[in-house]
PDB file of N, CA and C in Angstrom:
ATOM      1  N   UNK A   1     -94.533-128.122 -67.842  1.00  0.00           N
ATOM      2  CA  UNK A   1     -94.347-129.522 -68.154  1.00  0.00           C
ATOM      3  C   UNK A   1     -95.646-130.139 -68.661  1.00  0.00           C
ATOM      4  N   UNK A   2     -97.043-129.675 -67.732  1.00  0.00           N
ATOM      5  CA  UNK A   2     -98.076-130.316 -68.418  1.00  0.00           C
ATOM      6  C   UNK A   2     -98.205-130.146 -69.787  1.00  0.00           C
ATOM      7  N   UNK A   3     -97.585-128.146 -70.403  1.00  0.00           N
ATOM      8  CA  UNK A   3     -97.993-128.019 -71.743  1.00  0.00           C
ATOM      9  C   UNK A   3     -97.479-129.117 -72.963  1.00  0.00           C
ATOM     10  N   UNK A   4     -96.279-129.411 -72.287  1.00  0.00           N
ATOM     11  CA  UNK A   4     -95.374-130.140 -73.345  1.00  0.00           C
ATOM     12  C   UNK A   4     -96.406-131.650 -73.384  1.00  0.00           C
ATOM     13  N   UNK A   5     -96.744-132.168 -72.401  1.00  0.00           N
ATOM     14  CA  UNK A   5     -97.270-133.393 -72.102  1.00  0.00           C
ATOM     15  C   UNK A   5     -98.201-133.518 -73.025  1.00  0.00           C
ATOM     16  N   UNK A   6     -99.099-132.428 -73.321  1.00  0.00           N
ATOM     17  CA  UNK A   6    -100.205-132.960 -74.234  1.00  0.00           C
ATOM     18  C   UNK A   6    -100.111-132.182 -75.699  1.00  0.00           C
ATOM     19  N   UNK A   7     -98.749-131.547 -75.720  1.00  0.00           N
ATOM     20  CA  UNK A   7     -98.764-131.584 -76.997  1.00  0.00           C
ATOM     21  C   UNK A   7     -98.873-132.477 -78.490  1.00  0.00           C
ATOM     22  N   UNK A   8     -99.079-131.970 -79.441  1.00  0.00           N
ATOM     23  CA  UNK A   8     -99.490-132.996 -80.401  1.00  0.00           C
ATOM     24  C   UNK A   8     -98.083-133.295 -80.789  1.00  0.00           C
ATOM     25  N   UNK A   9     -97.869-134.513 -81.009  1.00  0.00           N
ATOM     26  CA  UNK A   9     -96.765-135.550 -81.994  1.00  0.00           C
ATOM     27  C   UNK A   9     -96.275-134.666 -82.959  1.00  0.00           C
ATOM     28  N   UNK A  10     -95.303-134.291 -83.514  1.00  0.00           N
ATOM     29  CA  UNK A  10     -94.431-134.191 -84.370  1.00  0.00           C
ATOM     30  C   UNK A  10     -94.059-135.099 -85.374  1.00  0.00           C
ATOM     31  N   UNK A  11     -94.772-135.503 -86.709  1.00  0.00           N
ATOM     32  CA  UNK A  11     -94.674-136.240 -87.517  1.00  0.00           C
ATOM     33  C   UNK A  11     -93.495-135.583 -88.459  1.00  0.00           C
ATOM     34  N   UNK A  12     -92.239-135.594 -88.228  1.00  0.00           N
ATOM     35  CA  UNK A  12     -91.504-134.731 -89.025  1.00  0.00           C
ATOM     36  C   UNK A  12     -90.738-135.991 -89.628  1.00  0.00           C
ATOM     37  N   UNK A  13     -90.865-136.094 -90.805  1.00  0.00           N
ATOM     38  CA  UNK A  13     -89.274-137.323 -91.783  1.00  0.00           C
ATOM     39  C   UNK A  13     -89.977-138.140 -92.241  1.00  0.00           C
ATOM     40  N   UNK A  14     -91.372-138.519 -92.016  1.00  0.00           N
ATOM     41  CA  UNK A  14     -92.402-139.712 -92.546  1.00  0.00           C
ATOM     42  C   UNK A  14     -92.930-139.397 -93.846  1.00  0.00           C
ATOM     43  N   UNK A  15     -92.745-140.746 -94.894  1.00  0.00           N
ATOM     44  CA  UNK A  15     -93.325-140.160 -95.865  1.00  0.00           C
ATOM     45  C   UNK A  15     -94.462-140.222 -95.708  1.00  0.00           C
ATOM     46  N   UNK A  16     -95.324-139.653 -97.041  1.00  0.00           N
ATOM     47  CA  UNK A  16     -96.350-139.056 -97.102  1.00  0.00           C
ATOM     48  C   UNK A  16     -97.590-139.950 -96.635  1.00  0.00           C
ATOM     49  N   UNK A  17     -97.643-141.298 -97.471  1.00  0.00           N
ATOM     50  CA  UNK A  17     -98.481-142.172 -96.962  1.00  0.00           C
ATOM     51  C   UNK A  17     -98.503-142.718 -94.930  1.00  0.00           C
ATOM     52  N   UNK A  18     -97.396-142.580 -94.837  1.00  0.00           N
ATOM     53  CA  UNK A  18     -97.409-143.150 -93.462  1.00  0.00           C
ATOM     54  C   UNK A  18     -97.948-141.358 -92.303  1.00  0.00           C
ATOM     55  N   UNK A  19     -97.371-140.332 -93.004  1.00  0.00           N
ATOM     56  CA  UNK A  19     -98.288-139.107 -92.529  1.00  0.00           C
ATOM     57  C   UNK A  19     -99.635-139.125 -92.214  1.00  0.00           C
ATOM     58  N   UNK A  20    -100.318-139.442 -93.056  1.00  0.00           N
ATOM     59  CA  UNK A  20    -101.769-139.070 -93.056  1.00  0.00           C
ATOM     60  C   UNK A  20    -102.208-140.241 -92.695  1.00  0.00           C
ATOM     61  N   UNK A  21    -101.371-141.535 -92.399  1.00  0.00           N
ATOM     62  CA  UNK A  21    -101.915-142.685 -91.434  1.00  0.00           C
ATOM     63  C   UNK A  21    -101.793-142.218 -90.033  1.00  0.00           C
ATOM     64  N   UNK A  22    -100.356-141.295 -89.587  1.00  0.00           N
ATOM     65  CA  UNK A  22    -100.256-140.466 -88.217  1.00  0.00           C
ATOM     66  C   UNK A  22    -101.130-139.829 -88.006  1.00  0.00           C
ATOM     67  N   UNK A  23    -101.435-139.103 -88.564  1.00  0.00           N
ATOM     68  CA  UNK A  23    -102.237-137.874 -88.636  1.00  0.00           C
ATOM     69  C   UNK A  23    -103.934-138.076 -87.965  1.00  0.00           C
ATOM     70  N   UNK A  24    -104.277-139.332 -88.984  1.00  0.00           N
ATOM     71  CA  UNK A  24    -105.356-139.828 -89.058  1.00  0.00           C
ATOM     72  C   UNK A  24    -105.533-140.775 -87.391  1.00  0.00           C
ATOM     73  N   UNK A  25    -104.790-141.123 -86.874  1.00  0.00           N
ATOM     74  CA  UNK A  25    -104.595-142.185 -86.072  1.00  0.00           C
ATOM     75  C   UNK A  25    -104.748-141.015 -84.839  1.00  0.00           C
ATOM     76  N   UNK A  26    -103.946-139.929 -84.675  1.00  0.00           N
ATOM     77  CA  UNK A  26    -104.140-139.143 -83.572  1.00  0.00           C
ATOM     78  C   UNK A  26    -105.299-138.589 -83.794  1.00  0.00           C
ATOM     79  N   UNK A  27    -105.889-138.278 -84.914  1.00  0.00           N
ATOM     80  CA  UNK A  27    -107.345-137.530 -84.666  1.00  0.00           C
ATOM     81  C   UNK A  27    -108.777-138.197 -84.041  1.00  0.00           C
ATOM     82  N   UNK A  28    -108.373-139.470 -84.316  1.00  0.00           N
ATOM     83  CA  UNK A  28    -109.200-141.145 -83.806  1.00  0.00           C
ATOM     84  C   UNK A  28    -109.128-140.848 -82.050  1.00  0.00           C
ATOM     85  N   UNK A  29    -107.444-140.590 -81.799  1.00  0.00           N
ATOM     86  CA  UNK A  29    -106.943-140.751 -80.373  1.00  0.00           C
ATOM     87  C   UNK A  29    -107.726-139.661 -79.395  1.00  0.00           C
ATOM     88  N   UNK A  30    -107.428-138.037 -80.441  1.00  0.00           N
ATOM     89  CA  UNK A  30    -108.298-137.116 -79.233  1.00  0.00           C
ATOM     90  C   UNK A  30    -109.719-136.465 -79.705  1.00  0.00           C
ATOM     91  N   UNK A  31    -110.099-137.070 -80.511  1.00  0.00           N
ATOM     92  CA  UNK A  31    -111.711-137.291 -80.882  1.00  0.00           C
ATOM     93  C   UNK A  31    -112.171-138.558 -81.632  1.00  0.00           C
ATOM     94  N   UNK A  32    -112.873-139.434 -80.408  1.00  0.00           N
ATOM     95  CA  UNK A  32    -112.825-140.709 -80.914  1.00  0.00           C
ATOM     96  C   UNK A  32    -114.425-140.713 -82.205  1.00  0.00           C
ATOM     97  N   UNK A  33    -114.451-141.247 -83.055  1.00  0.00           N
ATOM     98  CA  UNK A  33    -115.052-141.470 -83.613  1.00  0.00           C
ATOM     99  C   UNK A  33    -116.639-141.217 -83.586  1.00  0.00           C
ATOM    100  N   UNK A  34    -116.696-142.047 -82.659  1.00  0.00           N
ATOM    101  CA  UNK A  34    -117.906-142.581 -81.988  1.00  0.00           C
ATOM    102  C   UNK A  34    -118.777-141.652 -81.044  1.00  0.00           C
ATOM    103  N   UNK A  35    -117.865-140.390 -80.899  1.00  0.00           N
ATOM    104  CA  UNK A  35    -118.720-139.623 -80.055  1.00  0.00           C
ATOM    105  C   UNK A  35    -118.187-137.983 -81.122  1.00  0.00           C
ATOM    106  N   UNK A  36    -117.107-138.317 -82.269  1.00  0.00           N
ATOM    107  CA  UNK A  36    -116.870-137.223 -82.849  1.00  0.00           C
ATOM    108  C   UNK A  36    -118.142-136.117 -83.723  1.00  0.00           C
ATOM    109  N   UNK A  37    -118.954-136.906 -83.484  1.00  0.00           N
ATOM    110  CA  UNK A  37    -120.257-135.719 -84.547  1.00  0.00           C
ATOM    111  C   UNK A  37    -120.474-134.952 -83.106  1.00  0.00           C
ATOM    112  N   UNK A  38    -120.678-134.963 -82.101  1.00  0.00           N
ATOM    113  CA  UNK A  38    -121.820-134.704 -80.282  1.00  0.00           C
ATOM    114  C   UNK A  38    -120.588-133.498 -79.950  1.00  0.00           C
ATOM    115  N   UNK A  39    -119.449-133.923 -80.153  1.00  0.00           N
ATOM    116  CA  UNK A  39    -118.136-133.194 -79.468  1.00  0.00           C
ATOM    117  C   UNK A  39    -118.576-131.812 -80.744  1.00  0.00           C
ATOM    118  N   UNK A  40    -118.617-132.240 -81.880  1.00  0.00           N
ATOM    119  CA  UNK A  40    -118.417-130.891 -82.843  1.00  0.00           C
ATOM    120  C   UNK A  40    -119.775-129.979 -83.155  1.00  0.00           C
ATOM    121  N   UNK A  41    -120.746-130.534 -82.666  1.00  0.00           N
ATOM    122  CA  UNK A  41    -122.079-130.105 -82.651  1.00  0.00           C
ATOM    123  C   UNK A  41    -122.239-129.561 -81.034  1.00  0.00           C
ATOM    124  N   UNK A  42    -121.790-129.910 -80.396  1.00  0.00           N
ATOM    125  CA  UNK A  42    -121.553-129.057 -78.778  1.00  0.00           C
ATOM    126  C   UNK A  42    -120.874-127.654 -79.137  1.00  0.00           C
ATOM    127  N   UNK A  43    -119.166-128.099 -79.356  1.00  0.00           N
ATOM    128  CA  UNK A  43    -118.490-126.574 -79.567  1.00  0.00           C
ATOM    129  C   UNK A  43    -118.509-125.860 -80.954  1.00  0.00           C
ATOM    130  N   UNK A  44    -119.660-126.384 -81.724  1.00  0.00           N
ATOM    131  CA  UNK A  44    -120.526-125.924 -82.357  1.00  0.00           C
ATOM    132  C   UNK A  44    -121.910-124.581 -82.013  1.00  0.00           C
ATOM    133  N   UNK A  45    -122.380-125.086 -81.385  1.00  0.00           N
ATOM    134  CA  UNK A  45    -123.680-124.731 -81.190  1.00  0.00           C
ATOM    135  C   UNK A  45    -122.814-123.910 -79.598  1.00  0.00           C
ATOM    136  N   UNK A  46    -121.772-124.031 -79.189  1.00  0.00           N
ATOM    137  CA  UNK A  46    -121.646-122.481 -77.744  1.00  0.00           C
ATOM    138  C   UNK A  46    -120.923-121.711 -78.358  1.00  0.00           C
ATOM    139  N   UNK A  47    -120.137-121.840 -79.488  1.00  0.00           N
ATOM    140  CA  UNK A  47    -119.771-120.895 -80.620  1.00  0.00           C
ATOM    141  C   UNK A  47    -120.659-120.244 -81.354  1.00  0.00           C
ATOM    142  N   UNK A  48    -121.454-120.369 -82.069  1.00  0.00           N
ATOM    143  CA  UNK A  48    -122.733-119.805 -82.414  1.00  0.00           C
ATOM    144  C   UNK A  48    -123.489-119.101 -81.565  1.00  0.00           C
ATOM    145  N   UNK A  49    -123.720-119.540 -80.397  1.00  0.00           N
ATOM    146  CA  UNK A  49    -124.307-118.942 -79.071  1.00  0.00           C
ATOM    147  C   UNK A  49    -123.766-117.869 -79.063  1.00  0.00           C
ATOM    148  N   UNK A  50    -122.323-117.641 -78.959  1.00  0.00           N
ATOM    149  CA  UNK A  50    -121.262-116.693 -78.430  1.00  0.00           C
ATOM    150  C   UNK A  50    -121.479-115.007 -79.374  1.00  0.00           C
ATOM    151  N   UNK A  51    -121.384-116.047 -81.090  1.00  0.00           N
ATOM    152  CA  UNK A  51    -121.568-115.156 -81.687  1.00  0.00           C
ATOM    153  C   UNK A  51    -122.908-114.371 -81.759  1.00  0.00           C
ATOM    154  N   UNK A  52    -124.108-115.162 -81.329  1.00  0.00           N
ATOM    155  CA  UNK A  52    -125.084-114.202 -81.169  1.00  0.00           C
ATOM    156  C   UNK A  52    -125.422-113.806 -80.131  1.00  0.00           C
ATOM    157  N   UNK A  53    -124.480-113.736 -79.005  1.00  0.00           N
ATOM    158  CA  UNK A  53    -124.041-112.804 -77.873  1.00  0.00           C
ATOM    159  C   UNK A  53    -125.825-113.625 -77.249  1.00  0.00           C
ATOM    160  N   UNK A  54    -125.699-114.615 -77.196  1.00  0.00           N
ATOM    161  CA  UNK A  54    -126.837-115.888 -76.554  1.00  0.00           C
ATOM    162  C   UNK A  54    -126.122-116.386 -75.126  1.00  0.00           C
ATOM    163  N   UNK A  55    -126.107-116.497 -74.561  1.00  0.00           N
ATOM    164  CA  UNK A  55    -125.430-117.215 -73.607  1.00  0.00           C
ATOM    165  C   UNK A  55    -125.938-118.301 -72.381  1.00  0.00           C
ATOM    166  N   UNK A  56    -127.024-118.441 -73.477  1.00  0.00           N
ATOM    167  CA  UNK A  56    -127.997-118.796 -72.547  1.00  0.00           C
ATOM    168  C   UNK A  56    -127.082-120.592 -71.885  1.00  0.00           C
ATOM    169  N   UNK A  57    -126.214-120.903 -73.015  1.00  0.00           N
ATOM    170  CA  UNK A  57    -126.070-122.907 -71.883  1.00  0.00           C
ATOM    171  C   UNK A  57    -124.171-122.503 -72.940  1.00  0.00           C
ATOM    172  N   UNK A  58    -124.187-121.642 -73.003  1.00  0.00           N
ATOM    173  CA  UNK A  58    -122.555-121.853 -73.319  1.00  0.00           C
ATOM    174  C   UNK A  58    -121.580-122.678 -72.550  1.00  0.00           C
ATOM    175  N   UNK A  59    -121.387-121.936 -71.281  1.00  0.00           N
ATOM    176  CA  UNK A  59    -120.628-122.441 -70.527  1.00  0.00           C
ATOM    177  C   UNK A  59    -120.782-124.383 -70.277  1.00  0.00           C
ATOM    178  N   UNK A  60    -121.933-124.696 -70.627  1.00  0.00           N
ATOM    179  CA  UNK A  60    -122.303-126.436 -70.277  1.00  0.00           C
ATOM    180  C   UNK A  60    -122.140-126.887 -71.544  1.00  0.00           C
ATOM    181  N   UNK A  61    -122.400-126.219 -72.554  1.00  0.00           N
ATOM    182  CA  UNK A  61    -122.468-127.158 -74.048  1.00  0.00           C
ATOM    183  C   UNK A  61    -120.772-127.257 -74.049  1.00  0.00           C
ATOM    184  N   UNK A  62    -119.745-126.075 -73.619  1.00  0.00           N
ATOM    185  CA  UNK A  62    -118.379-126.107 -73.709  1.00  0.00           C
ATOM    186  C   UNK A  62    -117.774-127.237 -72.604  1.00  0.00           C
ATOM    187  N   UNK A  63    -118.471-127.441 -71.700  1.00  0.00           N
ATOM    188  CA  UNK A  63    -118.398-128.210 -70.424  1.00  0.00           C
ATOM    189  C   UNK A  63    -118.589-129.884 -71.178  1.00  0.00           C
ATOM    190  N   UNK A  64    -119.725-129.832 -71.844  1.00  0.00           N
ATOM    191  CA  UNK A  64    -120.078-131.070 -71.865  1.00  0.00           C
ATOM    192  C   UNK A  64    -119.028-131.491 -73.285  1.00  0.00           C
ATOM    193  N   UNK A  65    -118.555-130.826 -74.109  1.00  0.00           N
ATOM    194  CA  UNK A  65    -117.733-130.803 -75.101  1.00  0.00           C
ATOM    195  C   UNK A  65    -116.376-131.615 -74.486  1.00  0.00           C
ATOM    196  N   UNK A  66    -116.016-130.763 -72.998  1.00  0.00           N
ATOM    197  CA  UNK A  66    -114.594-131.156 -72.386  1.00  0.00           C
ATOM    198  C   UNK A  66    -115.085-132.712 -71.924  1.00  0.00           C
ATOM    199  N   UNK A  67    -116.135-133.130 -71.698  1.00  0.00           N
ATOM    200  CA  UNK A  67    -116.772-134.212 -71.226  1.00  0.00           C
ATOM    201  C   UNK A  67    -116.368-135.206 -71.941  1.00  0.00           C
ATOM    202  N   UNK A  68    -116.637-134.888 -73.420  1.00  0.00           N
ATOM    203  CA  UNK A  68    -116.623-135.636 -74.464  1.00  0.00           C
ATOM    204  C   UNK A  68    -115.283-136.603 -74.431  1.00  0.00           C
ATOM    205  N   UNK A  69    -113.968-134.860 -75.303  1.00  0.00           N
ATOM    206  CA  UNK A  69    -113.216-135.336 -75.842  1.00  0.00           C
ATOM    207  C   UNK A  69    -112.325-134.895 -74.912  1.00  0.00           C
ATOM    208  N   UNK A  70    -111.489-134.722 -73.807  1.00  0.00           N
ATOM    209  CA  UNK A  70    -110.601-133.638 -72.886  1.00  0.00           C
ATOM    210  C   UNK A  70    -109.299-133.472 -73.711  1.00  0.00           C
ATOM    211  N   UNK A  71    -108.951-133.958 -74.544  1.00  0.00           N
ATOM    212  CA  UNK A  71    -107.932-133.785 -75.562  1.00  0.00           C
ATOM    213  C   UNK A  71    -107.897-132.979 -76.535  1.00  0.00           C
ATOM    214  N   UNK A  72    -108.920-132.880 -76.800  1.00  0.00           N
ATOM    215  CA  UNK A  72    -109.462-131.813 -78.521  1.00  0.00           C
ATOM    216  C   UNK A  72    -109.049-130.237 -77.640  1.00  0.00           C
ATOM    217  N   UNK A  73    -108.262-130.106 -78.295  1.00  0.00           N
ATOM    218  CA  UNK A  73    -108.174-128.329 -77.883  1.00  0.00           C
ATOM    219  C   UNK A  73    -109.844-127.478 -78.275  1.00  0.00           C
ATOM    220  N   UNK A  74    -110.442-127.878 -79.130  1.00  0.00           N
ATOM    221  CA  UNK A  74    -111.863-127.193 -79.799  1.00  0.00           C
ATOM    222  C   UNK A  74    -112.537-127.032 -78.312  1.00  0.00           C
ATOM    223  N   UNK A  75    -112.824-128.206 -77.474  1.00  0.00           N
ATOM    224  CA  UNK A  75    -113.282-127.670 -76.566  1.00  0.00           C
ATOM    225  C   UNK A  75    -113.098-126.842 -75.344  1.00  0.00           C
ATOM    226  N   UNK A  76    -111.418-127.408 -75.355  1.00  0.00           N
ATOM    227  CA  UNK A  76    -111.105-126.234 -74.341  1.00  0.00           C
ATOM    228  C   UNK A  76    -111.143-124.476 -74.422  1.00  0.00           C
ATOM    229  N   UNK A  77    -110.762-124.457 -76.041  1.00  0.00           N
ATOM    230  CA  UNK A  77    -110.680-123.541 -76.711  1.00  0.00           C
ATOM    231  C   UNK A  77    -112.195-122.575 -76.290  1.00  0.00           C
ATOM    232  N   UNK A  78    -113.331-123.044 -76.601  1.00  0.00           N
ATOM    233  CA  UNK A  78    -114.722-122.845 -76.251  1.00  0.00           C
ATOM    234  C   UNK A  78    -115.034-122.499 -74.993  1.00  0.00           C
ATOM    235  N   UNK A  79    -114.812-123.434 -74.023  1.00  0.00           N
ATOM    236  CA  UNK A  79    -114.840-122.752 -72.452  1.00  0.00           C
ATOM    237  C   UNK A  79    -113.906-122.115 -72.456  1.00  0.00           C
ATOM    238  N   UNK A  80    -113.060-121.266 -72.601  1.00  0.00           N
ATOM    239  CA  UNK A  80    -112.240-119.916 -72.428  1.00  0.00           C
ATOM    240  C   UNK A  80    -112.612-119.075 -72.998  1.00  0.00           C
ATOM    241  N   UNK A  81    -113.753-119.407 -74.509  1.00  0.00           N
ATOM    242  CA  UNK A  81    -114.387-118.049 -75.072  1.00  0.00           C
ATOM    243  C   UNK A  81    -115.770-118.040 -74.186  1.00  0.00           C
ATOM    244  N   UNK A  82    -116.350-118.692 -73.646  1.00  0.00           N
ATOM    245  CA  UNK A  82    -117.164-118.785 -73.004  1.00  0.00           C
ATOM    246  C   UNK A  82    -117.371-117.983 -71.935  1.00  0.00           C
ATOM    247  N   UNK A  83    -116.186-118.495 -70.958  1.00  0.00           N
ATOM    248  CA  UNK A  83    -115.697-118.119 -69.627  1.00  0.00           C
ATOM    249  C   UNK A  83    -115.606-116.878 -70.010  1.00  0.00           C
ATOM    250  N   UNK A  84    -114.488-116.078 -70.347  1.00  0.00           N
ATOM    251  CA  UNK A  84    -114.565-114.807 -70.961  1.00  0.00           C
ATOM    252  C   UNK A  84    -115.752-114.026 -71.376  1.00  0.00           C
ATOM    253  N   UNK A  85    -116.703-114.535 -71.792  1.00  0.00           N
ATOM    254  CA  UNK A  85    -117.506-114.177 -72.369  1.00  0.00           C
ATOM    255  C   UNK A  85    -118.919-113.816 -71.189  1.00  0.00           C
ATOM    256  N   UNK A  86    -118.659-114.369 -70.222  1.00  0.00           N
ATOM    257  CA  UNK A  86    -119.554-114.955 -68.843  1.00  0.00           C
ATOM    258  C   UNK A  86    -118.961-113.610 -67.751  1.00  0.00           C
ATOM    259  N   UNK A  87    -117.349-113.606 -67.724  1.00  0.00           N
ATOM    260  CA  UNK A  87    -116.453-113.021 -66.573  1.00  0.00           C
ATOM    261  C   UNK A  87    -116.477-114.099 -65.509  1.00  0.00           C
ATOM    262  N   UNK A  88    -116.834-115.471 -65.488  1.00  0.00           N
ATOM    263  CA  UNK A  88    -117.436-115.968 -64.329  1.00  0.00           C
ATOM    264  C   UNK A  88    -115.559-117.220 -64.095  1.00  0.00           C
ATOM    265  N   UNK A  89    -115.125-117.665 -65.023  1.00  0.00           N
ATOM    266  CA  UNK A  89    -113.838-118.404 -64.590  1.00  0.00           C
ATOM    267  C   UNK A  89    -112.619-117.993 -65.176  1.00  0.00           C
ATOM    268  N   UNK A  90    -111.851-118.047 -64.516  1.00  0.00           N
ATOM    269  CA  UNK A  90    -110.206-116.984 -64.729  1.00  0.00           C
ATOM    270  C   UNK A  90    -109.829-118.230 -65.628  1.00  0.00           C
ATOM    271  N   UNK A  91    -108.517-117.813 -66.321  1.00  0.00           N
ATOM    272  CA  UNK A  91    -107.560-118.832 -67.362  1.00  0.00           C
ATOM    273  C   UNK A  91    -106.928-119.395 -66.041  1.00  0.00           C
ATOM    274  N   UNK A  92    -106.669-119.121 -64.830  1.00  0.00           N
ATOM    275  CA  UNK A  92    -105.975-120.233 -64.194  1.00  0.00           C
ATOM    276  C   UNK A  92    -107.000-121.482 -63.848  1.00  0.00           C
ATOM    277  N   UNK A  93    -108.110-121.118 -63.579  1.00  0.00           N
ATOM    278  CA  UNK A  93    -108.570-122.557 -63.452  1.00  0.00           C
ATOM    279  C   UNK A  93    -108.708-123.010 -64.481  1.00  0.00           C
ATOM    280  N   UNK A  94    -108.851-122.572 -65.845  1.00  0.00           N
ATOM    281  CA  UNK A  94    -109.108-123.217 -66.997  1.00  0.00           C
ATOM    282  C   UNK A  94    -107.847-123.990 -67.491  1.00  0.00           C
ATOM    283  N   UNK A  95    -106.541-123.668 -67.118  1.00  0.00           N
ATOM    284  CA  UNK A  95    -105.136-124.004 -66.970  1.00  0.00           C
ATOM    285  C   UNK A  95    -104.621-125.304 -66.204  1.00  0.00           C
ATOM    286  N   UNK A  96    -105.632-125.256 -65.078  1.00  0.00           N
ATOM    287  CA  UNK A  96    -105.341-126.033 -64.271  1.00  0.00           C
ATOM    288  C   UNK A  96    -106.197-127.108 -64.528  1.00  0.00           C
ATOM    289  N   UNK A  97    -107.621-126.652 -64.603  1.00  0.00           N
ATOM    290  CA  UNK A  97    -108.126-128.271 -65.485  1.00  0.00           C
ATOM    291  C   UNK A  97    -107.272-128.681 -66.630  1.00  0.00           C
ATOM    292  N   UNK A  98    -106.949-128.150 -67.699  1.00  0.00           N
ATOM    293  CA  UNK A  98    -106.292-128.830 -68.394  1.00  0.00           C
ATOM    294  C   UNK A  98    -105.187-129.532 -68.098  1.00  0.00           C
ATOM    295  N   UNK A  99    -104.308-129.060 -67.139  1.00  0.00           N
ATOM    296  CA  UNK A  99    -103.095-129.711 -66.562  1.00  0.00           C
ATOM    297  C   UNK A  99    -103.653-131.149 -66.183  1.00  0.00           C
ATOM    298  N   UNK A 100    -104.805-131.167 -65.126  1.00  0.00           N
ATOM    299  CA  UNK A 100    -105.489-132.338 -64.616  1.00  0.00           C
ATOM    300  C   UNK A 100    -105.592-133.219 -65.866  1.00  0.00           C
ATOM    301  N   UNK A 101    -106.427-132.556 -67.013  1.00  0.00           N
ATOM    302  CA  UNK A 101    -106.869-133.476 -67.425  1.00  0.00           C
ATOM    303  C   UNK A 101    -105.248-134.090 -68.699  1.00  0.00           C
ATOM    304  N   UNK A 102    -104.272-133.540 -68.743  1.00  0.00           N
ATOM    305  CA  UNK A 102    -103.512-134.563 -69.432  1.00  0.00           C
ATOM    306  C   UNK A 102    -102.474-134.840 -68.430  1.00  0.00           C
ATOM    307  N   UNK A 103    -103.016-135.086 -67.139  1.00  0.00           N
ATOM    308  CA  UNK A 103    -102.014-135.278 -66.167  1.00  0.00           C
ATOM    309  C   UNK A 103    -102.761-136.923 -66.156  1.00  0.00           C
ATOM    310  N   UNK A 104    -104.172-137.039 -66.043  1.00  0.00           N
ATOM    311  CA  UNK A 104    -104.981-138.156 -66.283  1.00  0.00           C
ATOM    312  C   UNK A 104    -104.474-139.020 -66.926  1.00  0.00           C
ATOM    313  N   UNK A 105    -104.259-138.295 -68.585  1.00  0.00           N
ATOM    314  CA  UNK A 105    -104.073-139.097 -69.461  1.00  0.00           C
ATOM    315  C   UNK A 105    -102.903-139.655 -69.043  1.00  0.00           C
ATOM    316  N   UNK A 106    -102.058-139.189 -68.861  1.00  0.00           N
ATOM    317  CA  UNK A 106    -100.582-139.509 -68.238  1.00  0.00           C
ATOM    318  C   UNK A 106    -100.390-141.085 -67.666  1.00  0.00           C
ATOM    319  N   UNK A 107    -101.108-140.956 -66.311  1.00  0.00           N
ATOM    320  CA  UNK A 107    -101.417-141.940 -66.034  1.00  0.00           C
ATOM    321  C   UNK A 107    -102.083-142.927 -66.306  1.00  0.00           C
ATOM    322  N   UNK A 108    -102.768-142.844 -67.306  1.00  0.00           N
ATOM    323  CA  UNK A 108    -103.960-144.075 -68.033  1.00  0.00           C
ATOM    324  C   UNK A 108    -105.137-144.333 -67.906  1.00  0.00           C
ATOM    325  N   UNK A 109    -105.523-143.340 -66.822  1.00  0.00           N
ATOM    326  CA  UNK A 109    -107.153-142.902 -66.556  1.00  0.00           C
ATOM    327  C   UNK A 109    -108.287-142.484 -67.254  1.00  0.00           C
ATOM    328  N   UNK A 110    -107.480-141.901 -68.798  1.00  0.00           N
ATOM    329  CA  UNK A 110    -108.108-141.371 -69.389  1.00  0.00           C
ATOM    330  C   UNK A 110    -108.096-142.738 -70.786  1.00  0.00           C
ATOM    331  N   UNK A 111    -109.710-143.105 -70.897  1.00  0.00           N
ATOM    332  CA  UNK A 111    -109.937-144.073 -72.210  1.00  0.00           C
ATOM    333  C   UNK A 111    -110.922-143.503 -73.066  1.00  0.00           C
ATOM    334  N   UNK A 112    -110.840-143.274 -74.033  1.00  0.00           N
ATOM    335  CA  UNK A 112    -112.145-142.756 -74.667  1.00  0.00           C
ATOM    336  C   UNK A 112    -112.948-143.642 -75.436  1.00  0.00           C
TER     337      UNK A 112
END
């Protein structure tokens, strides 16, 4: 149930102009603007890390990424290559934070 919860909107039957106003409007919603360069330069730079088998702050730059935006799959995406990459956190807790965190949103806890 959580997966369905934070799935993305289904813009299906809208024309084109009012699309890319959807489109545009949810990308605002789970990477706000204002912190969108910090979020992509985080799971930026523990991706790069990863690839040069660096590991030196992966797990926190992916951490501080979920900090950011908890909506952007990019960062969750990152702490699971991370984690993996570490052996140090299983996909169930990584599962279960995410549940938390659009269980948050759910309730209205979550403002960005």
């Amino acid at each position: 149930a959580a997966a369905l919860a934070s799935a993305p909107p289904t813009h299906t039957g809208l024309p084109p102009s009012r699309l890319a106003a959807a489109r545009a409007k949810e990308r605002a919603r789970v990477t706000p603007g204002r912190v969108r360069w910090a979020f992509e330069a985080l799971v930026g730079r523990c991706r790069a890390s990863l690839a040069l088998a660096s590991r030196d702050s992966t797990l926190e730059d992916a951490r501080d990424a979920i900090a950011l935006c908890p909506l952007a799959p990019g960062g969750w995406e990152a702490l699971r290559d991370a984690a993996e990459a570490e052996g140090g956190i299983g996909g169930a807790a990584l599962r279960s934070q995410a549940a938390a965190a659009a269980e948050a949103e759910g309730r209205g806890e979550y403002t960005p």
